[in-house]
N, C-alpha and C. Protein backbone atom coordinates (compact mmCIF):
# COMPACT_ATOMS: atom_id res chain seq x y z
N UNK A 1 -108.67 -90.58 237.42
CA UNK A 1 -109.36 -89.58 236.62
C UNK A 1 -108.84 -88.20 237.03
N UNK A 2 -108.55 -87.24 236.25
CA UNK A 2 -107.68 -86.06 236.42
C UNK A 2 -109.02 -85.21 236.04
N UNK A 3 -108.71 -83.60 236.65
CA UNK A 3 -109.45 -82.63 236.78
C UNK A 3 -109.05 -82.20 235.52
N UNK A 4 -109.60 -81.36 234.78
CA UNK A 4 -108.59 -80.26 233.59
C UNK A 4 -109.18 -78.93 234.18
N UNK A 5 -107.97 -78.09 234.47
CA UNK A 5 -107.92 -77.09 234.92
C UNK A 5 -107.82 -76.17 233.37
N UNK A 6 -109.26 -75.53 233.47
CA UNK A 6 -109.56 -74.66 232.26
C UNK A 6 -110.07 -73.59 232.78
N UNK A 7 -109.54 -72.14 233.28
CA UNK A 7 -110.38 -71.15 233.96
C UNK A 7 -110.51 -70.15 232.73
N UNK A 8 -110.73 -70.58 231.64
CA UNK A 8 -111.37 -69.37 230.82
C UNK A 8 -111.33 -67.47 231.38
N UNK A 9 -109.82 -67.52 231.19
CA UNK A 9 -110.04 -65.88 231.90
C UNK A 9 -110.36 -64.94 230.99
N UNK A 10 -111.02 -63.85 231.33
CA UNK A 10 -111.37 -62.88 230.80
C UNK A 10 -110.36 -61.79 230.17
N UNK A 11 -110.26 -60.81 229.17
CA UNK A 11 -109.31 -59.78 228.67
C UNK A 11 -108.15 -59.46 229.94
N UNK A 12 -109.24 -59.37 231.25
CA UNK A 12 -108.10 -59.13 232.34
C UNK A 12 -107.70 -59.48 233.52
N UNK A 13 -107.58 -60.88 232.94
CA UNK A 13 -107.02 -62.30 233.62
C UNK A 13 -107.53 -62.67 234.11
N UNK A 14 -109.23 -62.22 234.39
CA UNK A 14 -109.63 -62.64 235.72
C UNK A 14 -110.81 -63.64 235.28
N UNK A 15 -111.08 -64.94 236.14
CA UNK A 15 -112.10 -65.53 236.49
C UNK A 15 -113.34 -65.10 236.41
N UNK A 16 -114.20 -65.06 235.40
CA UNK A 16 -115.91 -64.73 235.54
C UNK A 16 -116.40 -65.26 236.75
N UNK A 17 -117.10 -64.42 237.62
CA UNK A 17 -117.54 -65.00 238.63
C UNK A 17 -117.96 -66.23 238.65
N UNK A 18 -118.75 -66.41 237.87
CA UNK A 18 -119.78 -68.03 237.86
C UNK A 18 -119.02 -69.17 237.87
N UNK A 19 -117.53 -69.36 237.27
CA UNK A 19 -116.73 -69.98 237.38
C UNK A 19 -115.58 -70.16 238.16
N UNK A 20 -115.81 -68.89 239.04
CA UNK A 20 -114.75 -68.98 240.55
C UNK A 20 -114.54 -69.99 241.33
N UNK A 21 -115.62 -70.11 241.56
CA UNK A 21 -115.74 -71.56 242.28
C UNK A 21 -115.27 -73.11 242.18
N UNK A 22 -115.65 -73.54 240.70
CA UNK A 22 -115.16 -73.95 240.04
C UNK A 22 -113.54 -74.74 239.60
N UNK A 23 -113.39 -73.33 239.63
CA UNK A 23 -111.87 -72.97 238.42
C UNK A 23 -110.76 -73.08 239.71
N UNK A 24 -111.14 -72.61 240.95
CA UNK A 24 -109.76 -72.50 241.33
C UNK A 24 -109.17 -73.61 242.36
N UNK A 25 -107.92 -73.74 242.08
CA UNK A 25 -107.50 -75.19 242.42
C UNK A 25 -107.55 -75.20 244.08
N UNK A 26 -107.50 -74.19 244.79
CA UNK A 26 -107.13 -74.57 246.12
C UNK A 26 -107.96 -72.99 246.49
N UNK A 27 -108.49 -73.47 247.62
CA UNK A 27 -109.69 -72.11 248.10
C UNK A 27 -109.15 -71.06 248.33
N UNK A 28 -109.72 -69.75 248.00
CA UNK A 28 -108.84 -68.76 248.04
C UNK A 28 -107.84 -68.26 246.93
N UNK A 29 -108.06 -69.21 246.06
CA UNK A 29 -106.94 -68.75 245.02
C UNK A 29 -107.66 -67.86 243.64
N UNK A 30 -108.72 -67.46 243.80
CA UNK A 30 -109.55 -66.65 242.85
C UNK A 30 -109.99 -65.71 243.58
N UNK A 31 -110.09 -64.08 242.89
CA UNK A 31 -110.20 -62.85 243.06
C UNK A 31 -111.34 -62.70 241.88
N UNK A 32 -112.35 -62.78 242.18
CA UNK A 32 -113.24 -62.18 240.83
C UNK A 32 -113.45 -60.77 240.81
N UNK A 33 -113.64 -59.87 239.42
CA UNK A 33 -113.98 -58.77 239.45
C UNK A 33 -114.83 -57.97 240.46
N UNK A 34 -115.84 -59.21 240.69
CA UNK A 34 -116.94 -57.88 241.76
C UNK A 34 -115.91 -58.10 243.25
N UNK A 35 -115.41 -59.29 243.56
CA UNK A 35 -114.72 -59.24 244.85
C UNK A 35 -113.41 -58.00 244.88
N UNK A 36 -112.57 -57.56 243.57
CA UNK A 36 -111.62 -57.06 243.88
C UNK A 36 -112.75 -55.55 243.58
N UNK A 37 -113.59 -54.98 243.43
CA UNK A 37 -114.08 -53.87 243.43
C UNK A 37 -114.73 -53.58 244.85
N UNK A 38 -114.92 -54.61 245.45
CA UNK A 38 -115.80 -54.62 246.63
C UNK A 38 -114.46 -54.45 247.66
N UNK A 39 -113.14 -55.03 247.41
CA UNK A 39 -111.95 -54.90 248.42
C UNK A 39 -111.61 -53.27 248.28
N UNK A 40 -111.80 -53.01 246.91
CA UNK A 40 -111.15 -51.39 246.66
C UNK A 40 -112.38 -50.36 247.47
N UNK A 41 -113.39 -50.59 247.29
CA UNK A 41 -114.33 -49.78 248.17
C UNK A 41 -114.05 -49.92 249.54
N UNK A 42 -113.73 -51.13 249.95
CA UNK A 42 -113.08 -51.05 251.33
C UNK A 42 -112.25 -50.45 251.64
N UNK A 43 -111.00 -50.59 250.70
CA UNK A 43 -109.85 -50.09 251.01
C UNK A 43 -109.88 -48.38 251.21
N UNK A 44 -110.85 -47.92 250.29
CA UNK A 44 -111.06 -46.63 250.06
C UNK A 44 -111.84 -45.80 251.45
N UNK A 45 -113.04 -46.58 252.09
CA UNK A 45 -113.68 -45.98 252.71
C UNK A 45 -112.60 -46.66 253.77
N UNK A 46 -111.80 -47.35 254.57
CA UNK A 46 -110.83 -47.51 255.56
C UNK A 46 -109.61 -46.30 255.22
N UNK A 47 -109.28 -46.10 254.30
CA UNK A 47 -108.41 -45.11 254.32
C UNK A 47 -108.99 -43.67 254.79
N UNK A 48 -110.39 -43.25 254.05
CA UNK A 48 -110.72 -42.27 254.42
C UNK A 48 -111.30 -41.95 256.32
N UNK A 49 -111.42 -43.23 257.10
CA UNK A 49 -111.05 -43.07 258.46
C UNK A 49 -110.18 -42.70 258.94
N UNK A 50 -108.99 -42.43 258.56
CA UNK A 50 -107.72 -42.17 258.83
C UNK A 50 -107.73 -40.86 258.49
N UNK A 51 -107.85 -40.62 257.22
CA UNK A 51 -107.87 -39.31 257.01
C UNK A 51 -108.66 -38.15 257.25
N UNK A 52 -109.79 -38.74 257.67
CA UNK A 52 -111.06 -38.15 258.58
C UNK A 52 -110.47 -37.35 259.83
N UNK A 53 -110.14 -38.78 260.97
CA UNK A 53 -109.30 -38.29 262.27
C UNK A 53 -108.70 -36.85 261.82
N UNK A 54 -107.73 -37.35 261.12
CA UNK A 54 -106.25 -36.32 260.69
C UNK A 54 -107.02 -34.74 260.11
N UNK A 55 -108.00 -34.72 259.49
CA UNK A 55 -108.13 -33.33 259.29
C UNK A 55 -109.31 -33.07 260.01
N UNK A 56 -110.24 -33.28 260.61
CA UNK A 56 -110.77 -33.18 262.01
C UNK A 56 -110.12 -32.84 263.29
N UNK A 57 -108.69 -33.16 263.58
CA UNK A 57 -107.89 -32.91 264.56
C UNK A 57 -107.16 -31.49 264.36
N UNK A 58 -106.80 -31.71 262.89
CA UNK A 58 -106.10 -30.31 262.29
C UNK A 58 -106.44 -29.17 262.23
N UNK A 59 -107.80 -29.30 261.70
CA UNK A 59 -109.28 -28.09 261.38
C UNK A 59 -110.30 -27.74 262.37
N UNK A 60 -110.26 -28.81 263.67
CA UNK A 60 -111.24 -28.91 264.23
C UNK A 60 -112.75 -28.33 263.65
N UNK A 61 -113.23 -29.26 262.98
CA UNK A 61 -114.49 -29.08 262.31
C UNK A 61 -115.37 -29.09 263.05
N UNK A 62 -115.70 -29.45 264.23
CA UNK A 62 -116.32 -29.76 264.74
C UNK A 62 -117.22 -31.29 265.45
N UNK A 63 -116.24 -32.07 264.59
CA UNK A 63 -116.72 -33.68 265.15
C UNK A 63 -116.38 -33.97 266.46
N UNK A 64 -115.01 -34.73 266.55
CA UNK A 64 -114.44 -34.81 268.18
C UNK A 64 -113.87 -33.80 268.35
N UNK A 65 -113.16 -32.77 267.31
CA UNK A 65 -112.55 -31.49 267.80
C UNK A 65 -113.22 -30.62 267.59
N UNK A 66 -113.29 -29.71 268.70
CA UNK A 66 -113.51 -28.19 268.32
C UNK A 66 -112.31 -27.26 267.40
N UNK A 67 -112.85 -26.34 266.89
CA UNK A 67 -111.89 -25.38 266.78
C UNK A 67 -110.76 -25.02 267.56
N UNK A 68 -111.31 -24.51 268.42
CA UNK A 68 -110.59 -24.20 269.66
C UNK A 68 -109.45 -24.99 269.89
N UNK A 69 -109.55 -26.63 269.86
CA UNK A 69 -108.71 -27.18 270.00
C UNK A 69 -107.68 -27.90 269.13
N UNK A 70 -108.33 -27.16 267.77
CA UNK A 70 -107.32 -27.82 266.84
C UNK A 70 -106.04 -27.82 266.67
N UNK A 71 -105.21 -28.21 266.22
CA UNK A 71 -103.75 -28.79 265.82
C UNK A 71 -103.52 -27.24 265.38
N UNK A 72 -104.08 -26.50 263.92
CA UNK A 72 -103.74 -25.55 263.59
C UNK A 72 -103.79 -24.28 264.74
N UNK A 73 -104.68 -24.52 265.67
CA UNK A 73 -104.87 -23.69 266.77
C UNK A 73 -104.46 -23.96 268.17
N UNK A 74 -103.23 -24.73 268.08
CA UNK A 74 -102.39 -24.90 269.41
C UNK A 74 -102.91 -25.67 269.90
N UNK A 75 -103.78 -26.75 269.42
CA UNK A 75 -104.54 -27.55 270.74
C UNK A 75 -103.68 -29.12 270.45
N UNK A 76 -103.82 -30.00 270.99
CA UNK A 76 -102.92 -31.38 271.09
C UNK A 76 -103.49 -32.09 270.37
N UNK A 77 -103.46 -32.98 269.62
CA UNK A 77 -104.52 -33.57 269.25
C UNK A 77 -104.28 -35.53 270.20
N UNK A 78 -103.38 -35.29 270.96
CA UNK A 78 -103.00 -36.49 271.79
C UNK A 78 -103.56 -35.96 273.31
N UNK A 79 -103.68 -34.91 273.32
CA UNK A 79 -104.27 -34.59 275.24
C UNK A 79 -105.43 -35.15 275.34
N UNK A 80 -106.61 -34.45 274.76
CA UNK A 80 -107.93 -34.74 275.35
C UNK A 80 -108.03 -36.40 275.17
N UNK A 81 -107.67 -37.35 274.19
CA UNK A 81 -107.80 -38.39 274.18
C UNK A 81 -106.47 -39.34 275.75
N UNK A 82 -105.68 -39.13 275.80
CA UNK A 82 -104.95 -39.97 276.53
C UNK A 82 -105.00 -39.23 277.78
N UNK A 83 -105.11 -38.29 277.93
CA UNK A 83 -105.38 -37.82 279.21
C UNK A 83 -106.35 -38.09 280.44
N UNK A 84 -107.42 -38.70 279.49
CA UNK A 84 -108.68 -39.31 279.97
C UNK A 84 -108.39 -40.89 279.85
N UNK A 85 -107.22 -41.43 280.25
CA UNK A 85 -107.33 -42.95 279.86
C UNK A 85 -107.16 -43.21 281.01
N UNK A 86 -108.17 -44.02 281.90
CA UNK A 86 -108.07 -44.64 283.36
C UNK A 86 -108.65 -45.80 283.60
N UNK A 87 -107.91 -46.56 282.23
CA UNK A 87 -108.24 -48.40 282.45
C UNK A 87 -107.04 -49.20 281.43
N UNK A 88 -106.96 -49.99 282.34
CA UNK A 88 -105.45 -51.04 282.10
C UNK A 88 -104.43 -50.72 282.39
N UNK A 89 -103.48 -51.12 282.49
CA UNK A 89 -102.20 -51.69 283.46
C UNK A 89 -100.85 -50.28 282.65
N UNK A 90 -101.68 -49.95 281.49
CA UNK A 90 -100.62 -48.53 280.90
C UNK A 90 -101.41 -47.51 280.78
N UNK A 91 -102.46 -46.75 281.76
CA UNK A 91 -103.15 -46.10 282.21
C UNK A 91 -101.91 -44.65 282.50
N UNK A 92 -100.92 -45.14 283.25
CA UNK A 92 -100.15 -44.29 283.72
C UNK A 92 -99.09 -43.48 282.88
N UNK A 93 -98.71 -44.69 282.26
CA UNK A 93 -97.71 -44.11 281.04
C UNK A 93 -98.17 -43.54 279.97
N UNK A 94 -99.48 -43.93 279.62
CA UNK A 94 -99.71 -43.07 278.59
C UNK A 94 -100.46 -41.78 278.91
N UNK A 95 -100.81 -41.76 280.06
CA UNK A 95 -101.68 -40.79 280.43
C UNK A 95 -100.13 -39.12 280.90
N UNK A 96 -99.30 -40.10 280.71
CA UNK A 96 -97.60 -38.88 280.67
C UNK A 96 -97.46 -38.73 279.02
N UNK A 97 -97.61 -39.22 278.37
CA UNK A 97 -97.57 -39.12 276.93
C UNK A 97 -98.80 -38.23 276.07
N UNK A 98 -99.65 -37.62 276.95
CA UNK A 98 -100.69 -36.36 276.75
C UNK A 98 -99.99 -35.12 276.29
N UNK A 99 -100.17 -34.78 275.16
CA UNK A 99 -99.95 -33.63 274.98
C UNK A 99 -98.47 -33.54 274.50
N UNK A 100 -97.63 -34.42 274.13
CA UNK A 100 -96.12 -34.72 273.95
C UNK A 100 -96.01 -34.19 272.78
N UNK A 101 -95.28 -32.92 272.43
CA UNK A 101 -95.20 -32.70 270.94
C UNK A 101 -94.80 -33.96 270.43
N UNK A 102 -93.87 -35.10 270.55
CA UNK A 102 -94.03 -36.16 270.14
C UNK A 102 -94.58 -36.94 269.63
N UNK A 103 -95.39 -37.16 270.32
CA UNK A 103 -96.77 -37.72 270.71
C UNK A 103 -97.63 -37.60 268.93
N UNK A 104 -97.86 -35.74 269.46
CA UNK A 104 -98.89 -35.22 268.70
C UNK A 104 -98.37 -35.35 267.22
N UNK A 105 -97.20 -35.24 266.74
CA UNK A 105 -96.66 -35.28 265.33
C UNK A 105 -96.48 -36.87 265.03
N UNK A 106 -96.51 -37.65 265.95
CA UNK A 106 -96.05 -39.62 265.56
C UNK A 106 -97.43 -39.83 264.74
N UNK A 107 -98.73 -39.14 265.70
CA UNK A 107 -99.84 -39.52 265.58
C UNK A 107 -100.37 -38.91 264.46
N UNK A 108 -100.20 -37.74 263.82
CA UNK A 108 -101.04 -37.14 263.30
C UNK A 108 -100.41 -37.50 261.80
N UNK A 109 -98.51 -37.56 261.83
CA UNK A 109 -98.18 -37.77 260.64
C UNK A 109 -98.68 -39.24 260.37
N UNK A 110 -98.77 -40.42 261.44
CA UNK A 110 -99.54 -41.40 260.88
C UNK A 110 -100.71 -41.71 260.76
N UNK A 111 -101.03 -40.75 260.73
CA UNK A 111 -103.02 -41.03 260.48
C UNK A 111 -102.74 -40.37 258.99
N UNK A 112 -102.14 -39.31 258.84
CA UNK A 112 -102.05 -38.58 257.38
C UNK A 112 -101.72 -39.83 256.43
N UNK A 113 -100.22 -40.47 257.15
CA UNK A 113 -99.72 -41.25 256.06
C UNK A 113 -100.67 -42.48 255.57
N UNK A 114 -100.81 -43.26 256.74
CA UNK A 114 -101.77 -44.42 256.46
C UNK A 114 -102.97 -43.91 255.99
N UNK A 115 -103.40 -42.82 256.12
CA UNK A 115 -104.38 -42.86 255.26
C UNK A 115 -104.42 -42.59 254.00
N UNK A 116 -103.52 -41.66 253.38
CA UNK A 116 -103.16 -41.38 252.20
C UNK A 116 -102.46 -42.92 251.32
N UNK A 117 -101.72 -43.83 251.65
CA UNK A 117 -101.13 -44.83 251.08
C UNK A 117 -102.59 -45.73 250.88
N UNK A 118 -103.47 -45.51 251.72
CA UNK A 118 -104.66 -46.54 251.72
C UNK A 118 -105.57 -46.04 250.83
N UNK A 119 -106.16 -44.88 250.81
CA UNK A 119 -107.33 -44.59 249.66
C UNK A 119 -106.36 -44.41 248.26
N UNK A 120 -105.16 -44.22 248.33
CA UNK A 120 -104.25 -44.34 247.03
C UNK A 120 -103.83 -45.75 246.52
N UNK A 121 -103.96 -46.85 247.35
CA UNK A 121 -103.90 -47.91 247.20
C UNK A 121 -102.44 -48.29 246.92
N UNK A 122 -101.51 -48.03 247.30
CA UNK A 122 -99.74 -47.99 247.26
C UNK A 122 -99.09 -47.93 248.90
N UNK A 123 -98.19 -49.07 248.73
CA UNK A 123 -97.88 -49.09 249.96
C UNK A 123 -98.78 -49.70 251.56
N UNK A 124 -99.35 -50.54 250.23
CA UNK A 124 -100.58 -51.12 251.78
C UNK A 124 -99.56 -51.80 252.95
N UNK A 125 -98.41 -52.58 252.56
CA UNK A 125 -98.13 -52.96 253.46
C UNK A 125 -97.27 -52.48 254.64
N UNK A 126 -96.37 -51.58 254.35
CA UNK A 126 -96.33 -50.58 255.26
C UNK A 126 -97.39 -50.40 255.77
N UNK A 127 -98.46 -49.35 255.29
CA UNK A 127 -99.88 -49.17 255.95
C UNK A 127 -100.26 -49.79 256.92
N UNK A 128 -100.38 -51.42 256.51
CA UNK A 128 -100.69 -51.99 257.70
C UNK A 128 -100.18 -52.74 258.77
N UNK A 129 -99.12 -52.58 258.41
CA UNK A 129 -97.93 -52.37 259.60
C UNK A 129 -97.85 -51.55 260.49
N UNK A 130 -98.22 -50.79 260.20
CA UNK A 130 -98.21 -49.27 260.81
C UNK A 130 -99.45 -49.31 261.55
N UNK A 131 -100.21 -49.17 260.58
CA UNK A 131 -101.99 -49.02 261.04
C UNK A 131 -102.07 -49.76 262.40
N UNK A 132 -101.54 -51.26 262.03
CA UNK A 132 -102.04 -52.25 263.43
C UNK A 132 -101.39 -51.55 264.54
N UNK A 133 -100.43 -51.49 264.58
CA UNK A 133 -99.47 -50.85 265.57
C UNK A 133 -100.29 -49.73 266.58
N UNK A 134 -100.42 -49.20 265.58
CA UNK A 134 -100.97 -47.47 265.88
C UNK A 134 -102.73 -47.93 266.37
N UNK A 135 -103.16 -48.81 265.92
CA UNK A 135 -104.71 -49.35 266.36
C UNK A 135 -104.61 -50.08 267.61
N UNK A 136 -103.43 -50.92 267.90
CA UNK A 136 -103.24 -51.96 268.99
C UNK A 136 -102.85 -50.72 270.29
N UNK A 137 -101.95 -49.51 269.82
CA UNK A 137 -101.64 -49.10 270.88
C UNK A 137 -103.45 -47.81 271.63
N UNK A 138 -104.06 -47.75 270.35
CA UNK A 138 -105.38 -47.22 270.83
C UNK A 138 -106.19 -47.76 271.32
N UNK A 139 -106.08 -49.53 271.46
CA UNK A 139 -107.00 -50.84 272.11
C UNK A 139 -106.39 -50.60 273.17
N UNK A 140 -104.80 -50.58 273.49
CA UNK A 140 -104.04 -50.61 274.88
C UNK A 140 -104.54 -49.43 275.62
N UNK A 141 -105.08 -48.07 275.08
CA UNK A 141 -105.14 -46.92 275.56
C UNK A 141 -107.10 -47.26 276.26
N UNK A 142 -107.60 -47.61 275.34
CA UNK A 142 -109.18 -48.57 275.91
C UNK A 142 -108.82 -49.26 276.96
N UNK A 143 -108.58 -50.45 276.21
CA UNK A 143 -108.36 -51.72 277.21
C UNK A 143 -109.62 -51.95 277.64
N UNK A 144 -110.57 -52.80 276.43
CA UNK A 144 -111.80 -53.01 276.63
C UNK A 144 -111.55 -54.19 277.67
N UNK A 145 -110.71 -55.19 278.27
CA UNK A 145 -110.47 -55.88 278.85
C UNK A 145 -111.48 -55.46 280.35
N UNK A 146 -110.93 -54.46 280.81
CA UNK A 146 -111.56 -54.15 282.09
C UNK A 146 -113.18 -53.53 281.53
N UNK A 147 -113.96 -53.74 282.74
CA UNK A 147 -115.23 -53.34 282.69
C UNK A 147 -115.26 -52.43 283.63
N UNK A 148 -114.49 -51.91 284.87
CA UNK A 148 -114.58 -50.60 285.55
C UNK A 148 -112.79 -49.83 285.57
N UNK A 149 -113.19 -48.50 285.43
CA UNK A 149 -112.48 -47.82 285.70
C UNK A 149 -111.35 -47.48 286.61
N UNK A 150 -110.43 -47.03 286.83
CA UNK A 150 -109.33 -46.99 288.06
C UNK A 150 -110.62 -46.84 289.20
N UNK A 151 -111.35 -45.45 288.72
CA UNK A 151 -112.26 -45.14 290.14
C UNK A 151 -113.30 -45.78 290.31
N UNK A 152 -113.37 -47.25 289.53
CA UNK A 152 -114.95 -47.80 289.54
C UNK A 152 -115.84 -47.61 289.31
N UNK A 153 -115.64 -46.41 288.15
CA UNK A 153 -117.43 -46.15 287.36
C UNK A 153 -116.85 -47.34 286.32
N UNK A 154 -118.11 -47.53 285.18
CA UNK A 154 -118.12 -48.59 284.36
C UNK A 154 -116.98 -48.08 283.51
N UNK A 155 -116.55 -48.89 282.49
CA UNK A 155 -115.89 -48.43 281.74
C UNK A 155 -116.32 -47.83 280.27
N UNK A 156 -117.66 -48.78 280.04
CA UNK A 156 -118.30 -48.80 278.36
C UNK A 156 -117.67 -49.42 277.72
N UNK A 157 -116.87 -50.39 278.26
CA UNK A 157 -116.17 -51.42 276.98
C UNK A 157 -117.61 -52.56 276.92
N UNK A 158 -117.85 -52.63 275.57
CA UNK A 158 -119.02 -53.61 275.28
C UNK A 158 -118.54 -55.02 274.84
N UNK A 159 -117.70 -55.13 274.30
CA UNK A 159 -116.66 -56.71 273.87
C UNK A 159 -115.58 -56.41 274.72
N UNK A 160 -115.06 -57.55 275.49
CA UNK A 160 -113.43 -57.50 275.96
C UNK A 160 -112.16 -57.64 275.22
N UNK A 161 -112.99 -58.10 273.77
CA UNK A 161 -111.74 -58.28 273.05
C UNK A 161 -111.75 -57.68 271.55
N UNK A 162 -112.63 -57.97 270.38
CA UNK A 162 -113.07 -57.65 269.43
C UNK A 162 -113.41 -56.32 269.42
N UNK A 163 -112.97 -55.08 269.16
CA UNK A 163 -113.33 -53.96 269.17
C UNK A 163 -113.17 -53.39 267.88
N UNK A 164 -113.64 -52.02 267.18
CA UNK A 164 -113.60 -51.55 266.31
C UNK A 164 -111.87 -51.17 265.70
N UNK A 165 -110.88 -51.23 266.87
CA UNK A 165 -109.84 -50.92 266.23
C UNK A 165 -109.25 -52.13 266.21
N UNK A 166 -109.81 -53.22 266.39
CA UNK A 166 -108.42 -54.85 266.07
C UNK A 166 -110.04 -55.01 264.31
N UNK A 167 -111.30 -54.65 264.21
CA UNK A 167 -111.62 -54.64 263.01
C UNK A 167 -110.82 -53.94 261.96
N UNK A 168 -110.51 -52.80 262.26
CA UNK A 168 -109.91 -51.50 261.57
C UNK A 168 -108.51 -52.56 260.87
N UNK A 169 -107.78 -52.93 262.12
CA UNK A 169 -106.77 -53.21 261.79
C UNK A 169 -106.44 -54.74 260.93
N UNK A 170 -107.73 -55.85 261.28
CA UNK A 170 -108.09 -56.75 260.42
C UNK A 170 -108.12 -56.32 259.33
N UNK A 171 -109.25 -55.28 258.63
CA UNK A 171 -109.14 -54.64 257.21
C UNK A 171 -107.69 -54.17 256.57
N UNK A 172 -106.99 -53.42 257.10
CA UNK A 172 -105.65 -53.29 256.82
C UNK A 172 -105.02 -54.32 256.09
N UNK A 173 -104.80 -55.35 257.03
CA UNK A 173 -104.01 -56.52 256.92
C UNK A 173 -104.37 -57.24 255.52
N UNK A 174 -105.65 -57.40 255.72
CA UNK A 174 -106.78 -57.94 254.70
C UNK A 174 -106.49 -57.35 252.92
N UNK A 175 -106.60 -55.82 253.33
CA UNK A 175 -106.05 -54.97 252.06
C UNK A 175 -105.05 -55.30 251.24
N UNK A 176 -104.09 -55.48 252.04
CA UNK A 176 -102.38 -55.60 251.42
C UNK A 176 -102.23 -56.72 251.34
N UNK A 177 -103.18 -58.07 251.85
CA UNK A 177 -102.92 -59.06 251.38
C UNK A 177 -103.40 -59.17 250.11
N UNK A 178 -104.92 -59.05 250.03
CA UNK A 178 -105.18 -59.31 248.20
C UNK A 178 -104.82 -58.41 247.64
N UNK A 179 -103.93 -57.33 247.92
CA UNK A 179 -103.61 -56.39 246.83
C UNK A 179 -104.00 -55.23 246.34
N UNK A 180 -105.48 -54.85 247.37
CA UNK A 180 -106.19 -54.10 246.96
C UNK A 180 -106.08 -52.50 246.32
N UNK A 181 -104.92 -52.27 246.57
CA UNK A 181 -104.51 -51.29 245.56
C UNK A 181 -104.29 -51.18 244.05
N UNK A 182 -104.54 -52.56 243.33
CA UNK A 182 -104.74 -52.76 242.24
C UNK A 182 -105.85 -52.20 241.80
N UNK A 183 -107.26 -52.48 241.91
CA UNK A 183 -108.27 -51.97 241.18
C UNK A 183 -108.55 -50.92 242.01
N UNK A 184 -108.84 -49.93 241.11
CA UNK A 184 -109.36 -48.08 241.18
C UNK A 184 -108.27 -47.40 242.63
N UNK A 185 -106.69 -48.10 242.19
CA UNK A 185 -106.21 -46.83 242.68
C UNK A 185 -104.59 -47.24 241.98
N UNK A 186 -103.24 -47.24 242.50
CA UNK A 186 -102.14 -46.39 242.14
C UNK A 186 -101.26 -47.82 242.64
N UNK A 187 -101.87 -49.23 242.60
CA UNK A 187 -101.01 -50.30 243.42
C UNK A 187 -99.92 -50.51 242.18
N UNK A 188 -100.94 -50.99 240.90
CA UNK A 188 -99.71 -51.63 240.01
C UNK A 188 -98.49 -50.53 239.25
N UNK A 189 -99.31 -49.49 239.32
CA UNK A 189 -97.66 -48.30 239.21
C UNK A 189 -96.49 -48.30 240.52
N UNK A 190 -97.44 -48.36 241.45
CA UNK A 190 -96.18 -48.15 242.48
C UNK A 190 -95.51 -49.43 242.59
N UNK A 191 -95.70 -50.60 242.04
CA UNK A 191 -95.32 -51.82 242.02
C UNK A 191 -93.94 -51.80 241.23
N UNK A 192 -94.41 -51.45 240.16
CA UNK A 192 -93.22 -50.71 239.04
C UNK A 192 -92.14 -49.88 239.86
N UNK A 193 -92.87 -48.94 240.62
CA UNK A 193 -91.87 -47.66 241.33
C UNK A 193 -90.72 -48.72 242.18
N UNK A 194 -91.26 -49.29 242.94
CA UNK A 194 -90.58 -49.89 243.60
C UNK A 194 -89.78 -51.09 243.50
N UNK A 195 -90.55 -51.99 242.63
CA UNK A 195 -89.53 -52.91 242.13
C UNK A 195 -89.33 -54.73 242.69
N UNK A 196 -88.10 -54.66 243.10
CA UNK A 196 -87.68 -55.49 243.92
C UNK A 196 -88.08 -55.54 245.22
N UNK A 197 -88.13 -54.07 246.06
CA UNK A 197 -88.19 -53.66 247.42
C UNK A 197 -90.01 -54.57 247.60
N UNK A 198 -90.04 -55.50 247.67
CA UNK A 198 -91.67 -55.89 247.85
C UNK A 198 -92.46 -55.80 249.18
N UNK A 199 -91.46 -55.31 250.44
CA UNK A 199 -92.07 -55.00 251.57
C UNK A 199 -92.56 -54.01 251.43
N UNK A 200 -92.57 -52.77 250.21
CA UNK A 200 -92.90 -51.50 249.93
C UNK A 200 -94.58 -51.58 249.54
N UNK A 201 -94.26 -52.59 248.66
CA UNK A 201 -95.70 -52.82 248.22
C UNK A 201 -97.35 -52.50 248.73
């Protein structure tokens, strides 16, 4: 006895929810409307973390930066954070990488970029290529692993492993896999832009 695969799609290709379930041959293989609107709100409010950091560091608004210390006002936006890093085994090296004009332009042009490709929805996968990278090396700079400090006060790591930036960087990954630059932003033009090149995507 054979299945008949009939997914009745809608004007725009997509699966009515009620029949997601249903309809698709192997799990995972259906995107319904409310799921790809619910990925784009993700995608949107994860990008705007990025871009938060980046003009908070620039403007110092007053969140983690002051004025005083903003980017536009000579301040680092890599010192006060790595300077204060005194847990895990690259404690040392990065704590020399404070204040590195280097440093400060790797970081700030990639918080700009990844965040801009992400609430624009183009180029997720770069993005999260990038993103993880740039999130894994801010877990390395934690290193919720240890629970005390070089000098043995606590550390405040609350999970040893699961932290807000391997989440951050789960969402990323997550994004550019279903595509989420398709609904309510700029994926299927830049799809066009680019073409062949599909690592661009």
């Amino acid at each position: 006895m054979s299945i008949q695969y009939d997914p009745k799609l809608n004007d725009e290709l997509q699966v009515p929810p009620q029949r997601a379930a249903q309809t698709a041959r192997v799990h995972g293989a259906v995107m319904t409307p409310t799921a790809a609107k619910v990925m784009a709100v993700l995608r949107v409010a994860t990008g705007l973390v990025f871009l938060w950091a980046f003009l908070d560091k620039t403007f110092g608004w007053g969140y983690s930066t002051t004025s005083a210390q903003a980017w536009i006002n000579g301040g680092s936006p890599t010192k006060g954070f790595l300077s204060h890093v005194d847990v895990g085994p690259f404690a040392g090296t990065l704590r020399s990488w404070a204040g590195a004009p280097w440093a400060d332009w790797l970081f700030m042009t990639g918080l700009l970029a990844i965040g801009l490709a992400v609430v624009l929805g183009i180029g997720l996968r770069v993005a999260a290529v990038t993103g993880t990278l740039m999130l894994l090396l801010m877990w390395v700079a934690e290193w919720p692993l240890d629970r005390f400090t070089e000098a043995g006060q606590p550390s405040g790591s609350t999970n040893p492993i699961i932290d807000y930036h391997l989440l951050y960087a789960i969402a990323l990954i997550a994004l550019a896999a279903v595509y989420a630059g398709n609904t309510w932003g700029f994926g299927r033009r830049w799809a066009q832009v680019v073409r062949q090149r599909r690592w661009l995507l």
